[in-house]
PDB file of N, CA and C in Angstrom:
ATOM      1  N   UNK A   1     142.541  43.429  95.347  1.00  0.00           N
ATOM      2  CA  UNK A   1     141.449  44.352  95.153  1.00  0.00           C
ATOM      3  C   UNK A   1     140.242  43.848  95.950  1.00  0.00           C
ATOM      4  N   UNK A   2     139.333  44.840  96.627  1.00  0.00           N
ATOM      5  CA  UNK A   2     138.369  44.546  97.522  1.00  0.00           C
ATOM      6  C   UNK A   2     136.918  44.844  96.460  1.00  0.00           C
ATOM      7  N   UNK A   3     136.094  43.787  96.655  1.00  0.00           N
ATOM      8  CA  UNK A   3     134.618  44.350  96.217  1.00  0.00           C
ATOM      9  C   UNK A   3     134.022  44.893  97.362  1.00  0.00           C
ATOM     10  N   UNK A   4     133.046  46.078  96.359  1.00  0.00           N
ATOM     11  CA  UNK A   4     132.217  46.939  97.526  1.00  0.00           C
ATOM     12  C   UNK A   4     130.831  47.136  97.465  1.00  0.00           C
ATOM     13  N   UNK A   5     130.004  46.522  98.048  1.00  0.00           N
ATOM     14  CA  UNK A   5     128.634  46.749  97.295  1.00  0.00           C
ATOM     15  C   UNK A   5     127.955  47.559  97.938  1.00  0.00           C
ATOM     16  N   UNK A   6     127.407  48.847  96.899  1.00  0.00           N
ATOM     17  CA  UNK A   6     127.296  50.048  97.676  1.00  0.00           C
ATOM     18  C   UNK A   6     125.492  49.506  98.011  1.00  0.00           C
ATOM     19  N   UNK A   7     125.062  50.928  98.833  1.00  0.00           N
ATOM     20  CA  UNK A   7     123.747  50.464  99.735  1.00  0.00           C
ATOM     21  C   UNK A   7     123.010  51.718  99.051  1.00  0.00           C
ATOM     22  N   UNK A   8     121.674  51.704  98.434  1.00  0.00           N
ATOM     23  CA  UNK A   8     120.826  52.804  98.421  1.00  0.00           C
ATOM     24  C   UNK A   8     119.826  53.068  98.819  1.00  0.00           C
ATOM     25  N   UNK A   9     119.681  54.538  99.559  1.00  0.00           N
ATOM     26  CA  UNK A   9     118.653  55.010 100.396  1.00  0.00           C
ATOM     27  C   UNK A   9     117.630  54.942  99.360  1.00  0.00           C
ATOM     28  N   UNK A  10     116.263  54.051  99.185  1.00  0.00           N
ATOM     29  CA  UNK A  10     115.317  54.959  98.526  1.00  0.00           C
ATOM     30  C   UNK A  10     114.006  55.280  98.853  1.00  0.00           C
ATOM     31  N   UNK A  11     114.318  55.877 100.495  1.00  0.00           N
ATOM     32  CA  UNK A  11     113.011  56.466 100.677  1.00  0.00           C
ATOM     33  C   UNK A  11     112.239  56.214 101.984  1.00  0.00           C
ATOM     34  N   UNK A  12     111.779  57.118 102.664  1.00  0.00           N
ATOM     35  CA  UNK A  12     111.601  56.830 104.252  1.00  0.00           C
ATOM     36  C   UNK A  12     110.426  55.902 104.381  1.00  0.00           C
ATOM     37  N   UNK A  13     110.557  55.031 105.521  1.00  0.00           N
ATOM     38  CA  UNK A  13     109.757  54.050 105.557  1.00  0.00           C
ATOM     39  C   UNK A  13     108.119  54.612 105.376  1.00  0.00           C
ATOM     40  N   UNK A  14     107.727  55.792 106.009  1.00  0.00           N
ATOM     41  CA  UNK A  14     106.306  55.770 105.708  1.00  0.00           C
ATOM     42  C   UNK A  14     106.025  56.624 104.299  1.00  0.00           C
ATOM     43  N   UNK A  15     106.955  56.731 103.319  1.00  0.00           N
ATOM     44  CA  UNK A  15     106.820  56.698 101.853  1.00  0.00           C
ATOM     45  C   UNK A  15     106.109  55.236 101.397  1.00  0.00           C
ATOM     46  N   UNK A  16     106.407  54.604 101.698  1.00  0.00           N
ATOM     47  CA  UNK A  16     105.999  53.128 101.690  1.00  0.00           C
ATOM     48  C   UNK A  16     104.145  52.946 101.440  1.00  0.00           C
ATOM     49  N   UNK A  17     103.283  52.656 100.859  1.00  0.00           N
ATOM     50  CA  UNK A  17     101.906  52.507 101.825  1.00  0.00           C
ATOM     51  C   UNK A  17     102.148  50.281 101.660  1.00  0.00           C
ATOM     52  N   UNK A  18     101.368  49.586 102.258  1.00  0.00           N
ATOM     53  CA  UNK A  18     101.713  48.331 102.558  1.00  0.00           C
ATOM     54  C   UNK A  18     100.725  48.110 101.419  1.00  0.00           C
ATOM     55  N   UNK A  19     101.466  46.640 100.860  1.00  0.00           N
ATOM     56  CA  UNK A  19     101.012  45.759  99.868  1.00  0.00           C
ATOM     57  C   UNK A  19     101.006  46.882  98.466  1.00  0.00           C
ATOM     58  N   UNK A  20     101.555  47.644  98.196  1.00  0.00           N
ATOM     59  CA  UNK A  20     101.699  48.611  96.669  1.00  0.00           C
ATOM     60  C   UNK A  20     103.199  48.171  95.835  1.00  0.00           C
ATOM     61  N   UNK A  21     103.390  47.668  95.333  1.00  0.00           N
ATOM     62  CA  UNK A  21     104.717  47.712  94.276  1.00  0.00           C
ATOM     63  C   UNK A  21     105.027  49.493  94.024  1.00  0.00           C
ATOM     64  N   UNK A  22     106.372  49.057  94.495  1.00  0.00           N
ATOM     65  CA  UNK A  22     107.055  51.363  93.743  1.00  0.00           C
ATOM     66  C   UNK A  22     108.376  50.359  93.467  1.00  0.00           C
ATOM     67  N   UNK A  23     108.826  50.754  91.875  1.00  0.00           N
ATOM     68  CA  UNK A  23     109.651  50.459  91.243  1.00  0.00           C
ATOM     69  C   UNK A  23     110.701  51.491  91.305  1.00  0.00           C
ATOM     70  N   UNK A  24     111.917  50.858  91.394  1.00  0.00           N
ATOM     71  CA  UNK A  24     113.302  52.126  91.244  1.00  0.00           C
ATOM     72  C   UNK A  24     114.130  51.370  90.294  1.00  0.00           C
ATOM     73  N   UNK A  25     115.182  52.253  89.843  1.00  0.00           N
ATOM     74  CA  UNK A  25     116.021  52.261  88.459  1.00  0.00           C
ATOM     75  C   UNK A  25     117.569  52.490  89.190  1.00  0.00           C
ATOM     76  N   UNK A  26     118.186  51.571  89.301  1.00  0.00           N
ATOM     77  CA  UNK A  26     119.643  52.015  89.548  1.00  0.00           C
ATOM     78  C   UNK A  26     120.408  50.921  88.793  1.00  0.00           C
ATOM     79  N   UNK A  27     121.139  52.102  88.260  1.00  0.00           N
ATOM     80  CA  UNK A  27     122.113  51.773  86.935  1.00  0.00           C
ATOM     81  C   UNK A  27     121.762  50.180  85.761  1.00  0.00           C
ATOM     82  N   UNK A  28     120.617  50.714  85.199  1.00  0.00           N
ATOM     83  CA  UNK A  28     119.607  49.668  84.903  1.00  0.00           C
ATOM     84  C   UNK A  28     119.104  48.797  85.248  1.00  0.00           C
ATOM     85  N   UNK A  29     119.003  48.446  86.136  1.00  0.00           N
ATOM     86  CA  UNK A  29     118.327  47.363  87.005  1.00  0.00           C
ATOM     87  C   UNK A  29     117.072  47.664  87.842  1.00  0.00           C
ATOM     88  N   UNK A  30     116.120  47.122  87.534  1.00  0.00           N
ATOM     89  CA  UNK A  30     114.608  47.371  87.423  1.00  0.00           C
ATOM     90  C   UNK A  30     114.457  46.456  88.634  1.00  0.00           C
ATOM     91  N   UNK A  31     113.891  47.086  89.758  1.00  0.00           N
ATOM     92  CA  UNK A  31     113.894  46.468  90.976  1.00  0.00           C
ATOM     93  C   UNK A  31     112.264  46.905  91.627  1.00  0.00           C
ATOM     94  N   UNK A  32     111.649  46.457  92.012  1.00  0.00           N
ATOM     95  CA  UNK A  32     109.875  46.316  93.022  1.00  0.00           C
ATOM     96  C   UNK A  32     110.344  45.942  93.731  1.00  0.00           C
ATOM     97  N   UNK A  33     110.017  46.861  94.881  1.00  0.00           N
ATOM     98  CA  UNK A  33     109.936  47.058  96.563  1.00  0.00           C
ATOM     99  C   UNK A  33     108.340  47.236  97.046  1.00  0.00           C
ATOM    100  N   UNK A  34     108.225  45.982  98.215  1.00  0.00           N
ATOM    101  CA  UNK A  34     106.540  46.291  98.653  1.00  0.00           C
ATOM    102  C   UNK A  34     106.657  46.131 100.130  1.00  0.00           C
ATOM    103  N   UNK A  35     105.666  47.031 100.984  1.00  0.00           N
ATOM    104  CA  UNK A  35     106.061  47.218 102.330  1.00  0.00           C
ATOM    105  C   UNK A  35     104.502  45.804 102.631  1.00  0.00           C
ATOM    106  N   UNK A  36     105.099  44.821 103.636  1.00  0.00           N
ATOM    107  CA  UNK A  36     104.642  44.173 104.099  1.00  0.00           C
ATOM    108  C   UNK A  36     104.072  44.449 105.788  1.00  0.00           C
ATOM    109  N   UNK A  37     103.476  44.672 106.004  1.00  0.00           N
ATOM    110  CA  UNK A  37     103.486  45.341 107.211  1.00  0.00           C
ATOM    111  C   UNK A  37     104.929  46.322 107.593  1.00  0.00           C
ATOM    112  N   UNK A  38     105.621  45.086 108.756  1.00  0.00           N
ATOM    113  CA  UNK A  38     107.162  46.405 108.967  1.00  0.00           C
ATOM    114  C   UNK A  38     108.079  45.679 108.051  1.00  0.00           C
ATOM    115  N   UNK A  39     107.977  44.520 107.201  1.00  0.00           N
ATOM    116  CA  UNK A  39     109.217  44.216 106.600  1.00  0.00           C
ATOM    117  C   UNK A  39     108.838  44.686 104.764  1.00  0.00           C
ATOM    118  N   UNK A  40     110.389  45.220 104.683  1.00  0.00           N
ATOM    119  CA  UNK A  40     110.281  45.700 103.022  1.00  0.00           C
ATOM    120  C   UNK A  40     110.877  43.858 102.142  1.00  0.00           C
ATOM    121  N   UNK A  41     110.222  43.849 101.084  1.00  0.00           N
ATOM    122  CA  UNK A  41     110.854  43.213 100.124  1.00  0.00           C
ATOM    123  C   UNK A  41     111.123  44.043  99.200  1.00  0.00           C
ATOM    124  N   UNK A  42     112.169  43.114  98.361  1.00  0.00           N
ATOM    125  CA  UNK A  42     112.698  43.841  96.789  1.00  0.00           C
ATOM    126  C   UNK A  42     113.206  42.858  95.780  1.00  0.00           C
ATOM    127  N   UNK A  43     112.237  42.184  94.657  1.00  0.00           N
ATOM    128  CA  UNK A  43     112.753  41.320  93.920  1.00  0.00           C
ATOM    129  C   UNK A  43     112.719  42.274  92.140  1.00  0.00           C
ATOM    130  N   UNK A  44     112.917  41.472  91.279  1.00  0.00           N
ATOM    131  CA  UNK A  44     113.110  42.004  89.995  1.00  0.00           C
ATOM    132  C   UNK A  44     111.591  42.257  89.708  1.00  0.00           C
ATOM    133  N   UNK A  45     111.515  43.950  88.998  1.00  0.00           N
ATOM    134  CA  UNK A  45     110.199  44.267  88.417  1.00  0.00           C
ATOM    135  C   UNK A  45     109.910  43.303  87.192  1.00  0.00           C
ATOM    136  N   UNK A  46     110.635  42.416  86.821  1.00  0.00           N
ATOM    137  CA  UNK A  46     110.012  42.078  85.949  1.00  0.00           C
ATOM    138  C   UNK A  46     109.374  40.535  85.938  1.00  0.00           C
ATOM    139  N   UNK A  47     108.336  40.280  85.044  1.00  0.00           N
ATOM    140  CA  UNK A  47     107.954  38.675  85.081  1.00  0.00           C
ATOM    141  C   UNK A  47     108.795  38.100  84.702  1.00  0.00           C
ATOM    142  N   UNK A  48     109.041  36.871  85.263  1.00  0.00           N
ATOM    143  CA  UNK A  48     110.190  35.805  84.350  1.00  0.00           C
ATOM    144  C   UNK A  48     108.916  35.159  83.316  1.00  0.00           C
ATOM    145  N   UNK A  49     107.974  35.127  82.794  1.00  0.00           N
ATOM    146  CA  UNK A  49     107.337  34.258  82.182  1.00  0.00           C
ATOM    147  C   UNK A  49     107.309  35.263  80.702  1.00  0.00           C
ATOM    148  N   UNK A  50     106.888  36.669  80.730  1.00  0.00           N
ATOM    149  CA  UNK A  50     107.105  37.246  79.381  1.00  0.00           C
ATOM    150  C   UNK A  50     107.447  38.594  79.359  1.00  0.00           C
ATOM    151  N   UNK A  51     108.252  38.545  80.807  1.00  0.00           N
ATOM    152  CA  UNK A  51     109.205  39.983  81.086  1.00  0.00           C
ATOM    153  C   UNK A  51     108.454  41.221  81.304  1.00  0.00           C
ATOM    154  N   UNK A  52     107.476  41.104  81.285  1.00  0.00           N
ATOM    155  CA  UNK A  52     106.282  42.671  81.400  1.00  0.00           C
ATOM    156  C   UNK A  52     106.669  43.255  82.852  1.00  0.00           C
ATOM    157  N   UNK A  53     106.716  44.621  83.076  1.00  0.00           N
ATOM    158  CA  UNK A  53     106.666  44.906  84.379  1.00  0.00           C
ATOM    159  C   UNK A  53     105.613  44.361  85.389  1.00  0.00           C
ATOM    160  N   UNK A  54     106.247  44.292  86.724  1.00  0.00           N
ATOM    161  CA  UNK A  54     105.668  44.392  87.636  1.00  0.00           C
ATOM    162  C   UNK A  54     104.218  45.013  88.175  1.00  0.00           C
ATOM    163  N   UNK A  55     104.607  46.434  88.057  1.00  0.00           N
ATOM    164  CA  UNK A  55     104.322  47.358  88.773  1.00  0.00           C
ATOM    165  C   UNK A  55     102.965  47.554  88.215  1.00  0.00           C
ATOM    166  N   UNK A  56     101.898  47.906  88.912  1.00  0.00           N
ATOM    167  CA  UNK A  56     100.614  47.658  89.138  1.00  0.00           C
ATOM    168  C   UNK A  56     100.223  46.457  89.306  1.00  0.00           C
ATOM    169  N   UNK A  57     100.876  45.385  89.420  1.00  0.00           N
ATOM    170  CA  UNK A  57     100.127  44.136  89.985  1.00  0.00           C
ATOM    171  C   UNK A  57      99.960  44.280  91.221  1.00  0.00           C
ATOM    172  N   UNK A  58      98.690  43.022  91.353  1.00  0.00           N
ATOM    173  CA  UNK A  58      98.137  43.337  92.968  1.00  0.00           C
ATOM    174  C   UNK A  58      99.073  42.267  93.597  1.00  0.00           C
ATOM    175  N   UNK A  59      99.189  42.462  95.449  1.00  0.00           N
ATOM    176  CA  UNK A  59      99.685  41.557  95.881  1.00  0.00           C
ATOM    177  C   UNK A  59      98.754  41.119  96.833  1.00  0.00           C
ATOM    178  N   UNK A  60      98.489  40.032  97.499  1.00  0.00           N
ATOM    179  CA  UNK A  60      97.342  39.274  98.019  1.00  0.00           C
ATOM    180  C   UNK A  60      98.809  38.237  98.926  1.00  0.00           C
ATOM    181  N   UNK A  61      98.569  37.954  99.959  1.00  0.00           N
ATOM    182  CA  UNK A  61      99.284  37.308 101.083  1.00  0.00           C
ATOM    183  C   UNK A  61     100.650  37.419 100.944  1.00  0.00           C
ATOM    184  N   UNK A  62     101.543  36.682 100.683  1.00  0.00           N
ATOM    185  CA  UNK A  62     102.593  37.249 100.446  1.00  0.00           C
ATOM    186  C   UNK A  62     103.376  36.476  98.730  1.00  0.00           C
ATOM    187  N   UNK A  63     102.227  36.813  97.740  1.00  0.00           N
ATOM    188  CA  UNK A  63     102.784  36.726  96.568  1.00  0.00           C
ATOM    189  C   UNK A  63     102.347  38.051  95.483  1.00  0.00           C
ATOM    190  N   UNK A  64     102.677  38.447  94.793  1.00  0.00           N
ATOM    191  CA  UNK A  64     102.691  38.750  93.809  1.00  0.00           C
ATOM    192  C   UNK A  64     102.291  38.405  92.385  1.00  0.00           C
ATOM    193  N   UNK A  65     100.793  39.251  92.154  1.00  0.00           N
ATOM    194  CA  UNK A  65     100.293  38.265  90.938  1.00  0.00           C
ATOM    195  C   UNK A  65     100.580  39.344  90.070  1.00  0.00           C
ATOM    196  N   UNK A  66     101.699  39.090  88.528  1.00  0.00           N
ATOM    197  CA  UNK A  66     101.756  39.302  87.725  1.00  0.00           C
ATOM    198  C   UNK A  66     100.152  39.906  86.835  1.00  0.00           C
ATOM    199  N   UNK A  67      99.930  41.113  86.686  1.00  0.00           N
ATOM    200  CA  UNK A  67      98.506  41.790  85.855  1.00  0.00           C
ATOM    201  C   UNK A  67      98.346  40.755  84.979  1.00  0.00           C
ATOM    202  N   UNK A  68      99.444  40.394  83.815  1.00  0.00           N
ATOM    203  CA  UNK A  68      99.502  40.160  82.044  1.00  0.00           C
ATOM    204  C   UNK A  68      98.260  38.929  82.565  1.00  0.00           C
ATOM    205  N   UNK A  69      99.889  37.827  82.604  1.00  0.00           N
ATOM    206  CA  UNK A  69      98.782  36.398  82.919  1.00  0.00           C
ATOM    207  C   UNK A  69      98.649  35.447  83.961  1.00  0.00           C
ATOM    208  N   UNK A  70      99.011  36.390  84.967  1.00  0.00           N
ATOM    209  CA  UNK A  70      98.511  35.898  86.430  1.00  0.00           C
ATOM    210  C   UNK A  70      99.866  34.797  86.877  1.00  0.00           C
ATOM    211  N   UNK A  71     100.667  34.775  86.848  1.00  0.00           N
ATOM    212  CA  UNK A  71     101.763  34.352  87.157  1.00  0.00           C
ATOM    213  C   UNK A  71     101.865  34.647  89.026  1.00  0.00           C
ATOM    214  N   UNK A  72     102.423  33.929  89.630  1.00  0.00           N
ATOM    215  CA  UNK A  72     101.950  34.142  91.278  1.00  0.00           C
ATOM    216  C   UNK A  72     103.836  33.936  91.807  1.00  0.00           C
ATOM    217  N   UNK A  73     104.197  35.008  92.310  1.00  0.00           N
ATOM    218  CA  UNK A  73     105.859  34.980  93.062  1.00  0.00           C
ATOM    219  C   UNK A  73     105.403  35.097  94.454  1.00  0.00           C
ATOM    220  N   UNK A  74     105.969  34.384  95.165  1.00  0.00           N
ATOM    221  CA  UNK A  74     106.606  34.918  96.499  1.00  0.00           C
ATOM    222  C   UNK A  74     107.474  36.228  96.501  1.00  0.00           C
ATOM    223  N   UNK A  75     106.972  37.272  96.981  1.00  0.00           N
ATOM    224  CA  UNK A  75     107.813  37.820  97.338  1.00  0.00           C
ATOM    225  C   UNK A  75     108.978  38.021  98.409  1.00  0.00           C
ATOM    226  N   UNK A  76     109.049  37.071  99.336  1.00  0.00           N
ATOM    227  CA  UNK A  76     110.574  36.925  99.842  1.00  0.00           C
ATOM    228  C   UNK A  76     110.953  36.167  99.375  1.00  0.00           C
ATOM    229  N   UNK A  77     110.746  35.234  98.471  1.00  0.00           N
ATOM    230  CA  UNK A  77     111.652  34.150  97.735  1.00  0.00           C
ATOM    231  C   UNK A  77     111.652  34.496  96.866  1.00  0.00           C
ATOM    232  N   UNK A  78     110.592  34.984  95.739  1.00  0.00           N
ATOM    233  CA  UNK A  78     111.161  35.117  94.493  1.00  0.00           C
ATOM    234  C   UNK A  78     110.660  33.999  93.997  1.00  0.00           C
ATOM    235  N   UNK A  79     110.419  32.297  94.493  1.00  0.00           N
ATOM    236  CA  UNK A  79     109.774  31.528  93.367  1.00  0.00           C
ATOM    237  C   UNK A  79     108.417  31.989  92.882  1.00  0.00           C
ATOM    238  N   UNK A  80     108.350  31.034  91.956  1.00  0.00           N
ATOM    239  CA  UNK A  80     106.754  30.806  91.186  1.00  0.00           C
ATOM    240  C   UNK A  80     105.770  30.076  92.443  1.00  0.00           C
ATOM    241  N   UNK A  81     104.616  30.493  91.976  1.00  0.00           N
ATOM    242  CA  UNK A  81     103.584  29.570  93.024  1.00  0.00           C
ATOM    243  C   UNK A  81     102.462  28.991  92.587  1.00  0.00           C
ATOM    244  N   UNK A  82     102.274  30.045  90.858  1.00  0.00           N
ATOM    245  CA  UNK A  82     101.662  29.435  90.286  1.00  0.00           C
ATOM    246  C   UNK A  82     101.176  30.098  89.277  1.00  0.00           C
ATOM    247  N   UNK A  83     100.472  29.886  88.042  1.00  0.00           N
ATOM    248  CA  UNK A  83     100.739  30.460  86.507  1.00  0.00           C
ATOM    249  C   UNK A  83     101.515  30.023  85.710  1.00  0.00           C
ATOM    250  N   UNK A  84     101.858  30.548  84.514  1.00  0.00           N
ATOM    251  CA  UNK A  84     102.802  30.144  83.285  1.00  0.00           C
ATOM    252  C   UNK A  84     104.413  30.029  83.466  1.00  0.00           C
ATOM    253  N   UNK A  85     104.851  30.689  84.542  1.00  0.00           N
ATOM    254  CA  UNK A  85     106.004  31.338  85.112  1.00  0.00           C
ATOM    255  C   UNK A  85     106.163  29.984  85.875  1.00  0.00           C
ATOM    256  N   UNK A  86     107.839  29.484  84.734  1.00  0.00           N
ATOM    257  CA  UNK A  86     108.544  28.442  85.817  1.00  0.00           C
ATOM    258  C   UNK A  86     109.657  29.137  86.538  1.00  0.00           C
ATOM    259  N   UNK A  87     110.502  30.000  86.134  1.00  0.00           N
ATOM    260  CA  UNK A  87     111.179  30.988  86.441  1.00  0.00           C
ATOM    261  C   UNK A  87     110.966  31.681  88.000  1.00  0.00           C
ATOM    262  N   UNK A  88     112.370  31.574  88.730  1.00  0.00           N
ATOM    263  CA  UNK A  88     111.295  32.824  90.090  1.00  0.00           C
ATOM    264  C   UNK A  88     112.443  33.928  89.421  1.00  0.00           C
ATOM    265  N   UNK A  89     111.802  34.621  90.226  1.00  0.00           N
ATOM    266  CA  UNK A  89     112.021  36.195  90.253  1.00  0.00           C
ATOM    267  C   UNK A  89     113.410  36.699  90.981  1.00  0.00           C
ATOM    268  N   UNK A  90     114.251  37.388  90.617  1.00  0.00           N
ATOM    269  CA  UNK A  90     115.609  37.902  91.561  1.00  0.00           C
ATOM    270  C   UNK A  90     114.755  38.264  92.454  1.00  0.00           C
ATOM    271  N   UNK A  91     115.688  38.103  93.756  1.00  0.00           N
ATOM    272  CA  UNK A  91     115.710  39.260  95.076  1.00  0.00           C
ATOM    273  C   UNK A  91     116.636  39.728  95.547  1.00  0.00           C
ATOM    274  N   UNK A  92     116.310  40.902  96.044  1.00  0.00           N
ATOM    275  CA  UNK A  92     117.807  41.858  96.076  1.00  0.00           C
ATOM    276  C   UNK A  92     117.595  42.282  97.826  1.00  0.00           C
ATOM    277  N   UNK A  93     118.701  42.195  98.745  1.00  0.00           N
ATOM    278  CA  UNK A  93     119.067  42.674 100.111  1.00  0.00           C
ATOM    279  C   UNK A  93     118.173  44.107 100.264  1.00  0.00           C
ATOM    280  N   UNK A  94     116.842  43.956 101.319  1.00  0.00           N
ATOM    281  CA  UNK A  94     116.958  45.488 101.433  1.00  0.00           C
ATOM    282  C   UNK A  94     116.281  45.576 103.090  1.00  0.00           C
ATOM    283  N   UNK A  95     116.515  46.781 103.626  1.00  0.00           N
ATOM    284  CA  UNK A  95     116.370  46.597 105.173  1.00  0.00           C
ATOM    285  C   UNK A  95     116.033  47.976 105.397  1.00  0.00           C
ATOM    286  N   UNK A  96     115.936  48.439 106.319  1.00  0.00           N
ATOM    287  CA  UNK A  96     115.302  49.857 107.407  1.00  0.00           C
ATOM    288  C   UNK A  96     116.276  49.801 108.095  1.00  0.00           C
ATOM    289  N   UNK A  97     117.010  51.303 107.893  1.00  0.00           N
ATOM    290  CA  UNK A  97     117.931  51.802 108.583  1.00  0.00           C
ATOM    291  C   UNK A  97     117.863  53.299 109.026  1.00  0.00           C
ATOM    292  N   UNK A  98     117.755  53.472 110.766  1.00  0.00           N
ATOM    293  CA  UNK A  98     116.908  54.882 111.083  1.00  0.00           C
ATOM    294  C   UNK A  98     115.842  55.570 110.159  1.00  0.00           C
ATOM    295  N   UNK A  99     115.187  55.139 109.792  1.00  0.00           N
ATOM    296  CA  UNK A  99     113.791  55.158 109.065  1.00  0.00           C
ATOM    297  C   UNK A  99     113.476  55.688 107.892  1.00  0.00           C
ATOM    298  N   UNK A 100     115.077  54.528 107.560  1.00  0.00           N
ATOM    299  CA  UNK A 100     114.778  54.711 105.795  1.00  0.00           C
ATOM    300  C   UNK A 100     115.029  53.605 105.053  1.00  0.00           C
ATOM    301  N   UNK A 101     114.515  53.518 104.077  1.00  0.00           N
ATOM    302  CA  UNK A 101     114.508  51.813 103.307  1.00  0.00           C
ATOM    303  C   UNK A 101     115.570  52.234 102.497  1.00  0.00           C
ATOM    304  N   UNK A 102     116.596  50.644 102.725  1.00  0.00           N
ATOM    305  CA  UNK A 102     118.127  50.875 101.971  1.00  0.00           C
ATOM    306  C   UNK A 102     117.891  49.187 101.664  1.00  0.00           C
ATOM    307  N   UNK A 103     118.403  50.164 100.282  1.00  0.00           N
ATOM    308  CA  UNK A 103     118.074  48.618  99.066  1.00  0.00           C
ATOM    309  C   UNK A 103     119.754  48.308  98.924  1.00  0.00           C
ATOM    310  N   UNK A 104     120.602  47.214  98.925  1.00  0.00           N
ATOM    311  CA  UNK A 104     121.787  46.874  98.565  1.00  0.00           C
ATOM    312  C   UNK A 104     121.768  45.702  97.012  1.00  0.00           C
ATOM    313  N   UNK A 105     122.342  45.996  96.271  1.00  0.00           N
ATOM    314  CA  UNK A 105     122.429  45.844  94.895  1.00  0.00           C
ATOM    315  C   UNK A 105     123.461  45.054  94.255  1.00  0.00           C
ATOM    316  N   UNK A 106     123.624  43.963  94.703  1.00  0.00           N
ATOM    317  CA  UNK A 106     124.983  43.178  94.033  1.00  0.00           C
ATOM    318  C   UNK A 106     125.161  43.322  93.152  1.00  0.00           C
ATOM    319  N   UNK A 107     124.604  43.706  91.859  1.00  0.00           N
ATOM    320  CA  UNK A 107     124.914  43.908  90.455  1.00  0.00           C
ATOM    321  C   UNK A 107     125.834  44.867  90.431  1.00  0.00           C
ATOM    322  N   UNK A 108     125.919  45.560  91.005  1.00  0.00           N
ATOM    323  CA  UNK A 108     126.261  47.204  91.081  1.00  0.00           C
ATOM    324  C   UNK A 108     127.500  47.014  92.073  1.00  0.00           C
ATOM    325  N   UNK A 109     128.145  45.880  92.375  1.00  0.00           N
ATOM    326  CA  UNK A 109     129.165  45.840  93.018  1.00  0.00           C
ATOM    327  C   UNK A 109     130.973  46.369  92.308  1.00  0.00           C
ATOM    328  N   UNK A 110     131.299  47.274  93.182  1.00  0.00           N
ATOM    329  CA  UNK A 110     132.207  48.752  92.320  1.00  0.00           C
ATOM    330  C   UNK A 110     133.368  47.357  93.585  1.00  0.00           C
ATOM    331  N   UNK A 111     134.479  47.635  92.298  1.00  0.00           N
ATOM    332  CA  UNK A 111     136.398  47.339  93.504  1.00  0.00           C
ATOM    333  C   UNK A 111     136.978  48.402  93.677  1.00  0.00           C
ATOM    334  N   UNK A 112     137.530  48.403  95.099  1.00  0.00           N
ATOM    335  CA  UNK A 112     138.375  49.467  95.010  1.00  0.00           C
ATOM    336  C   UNK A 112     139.682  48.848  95.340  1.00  0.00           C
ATOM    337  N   UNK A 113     140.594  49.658  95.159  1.00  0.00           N
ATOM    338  CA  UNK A 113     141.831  49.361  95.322  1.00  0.00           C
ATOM    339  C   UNK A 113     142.435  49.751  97.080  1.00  0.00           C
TER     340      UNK A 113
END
């Protein structure tokens, strides 16, 4: 049996505006995507320090400060940088393909026969 990890379109690159968190939902998995100039990231919407969403935190160089209690991620890595949060953050595969942002989802990896 082969694993297949499917790829999802969510959304043309200038849907995007730079440095904004937009959260998507596929098959429960709570994922923040932020356009960095031309490169997209995509790690887990949520804090590892007391799980609160993401989304409306500001981002400032290339981390991510948690609103609650200021918890600081990298967003291409995913570690901590600084705050309460020893925990980093998932990151999930996502890229620009003919000018659309495609998020790939290992969780969500389907076998086929």
């Amino acid at each position: 049996m082969e694993l297949w990890v499917p790829d999802h379109t969510i959304g043309k690159v200038e849907e995007f505006f730079p440095r904004v968190l937009r959260a998507f939902e596929l098959d429960g998995i709570s994922i923040a995507v932020v356009r960095m100039d031309d490169r997209f990231y995509a790690v887990s919407n949520y804090c590892s320090h007391m799980g609160v969403e993401l989304i409306g935190s500001p981002v400032e160089g290339m981390d991510v400060i948690c609103w609650w209690h200021g918890s600081s991620f990298n967003i291409a890595t995913g570690d901590p940088n600084g705050g309460p949060a020893a925990d980093p953050l998932r990151t999930y595969p996502i890229r620009v393909e003919d000018g659309n942002v495609v998020l790939v989802t290992p969780d969500l990896v389907q076998r086929t026969s």
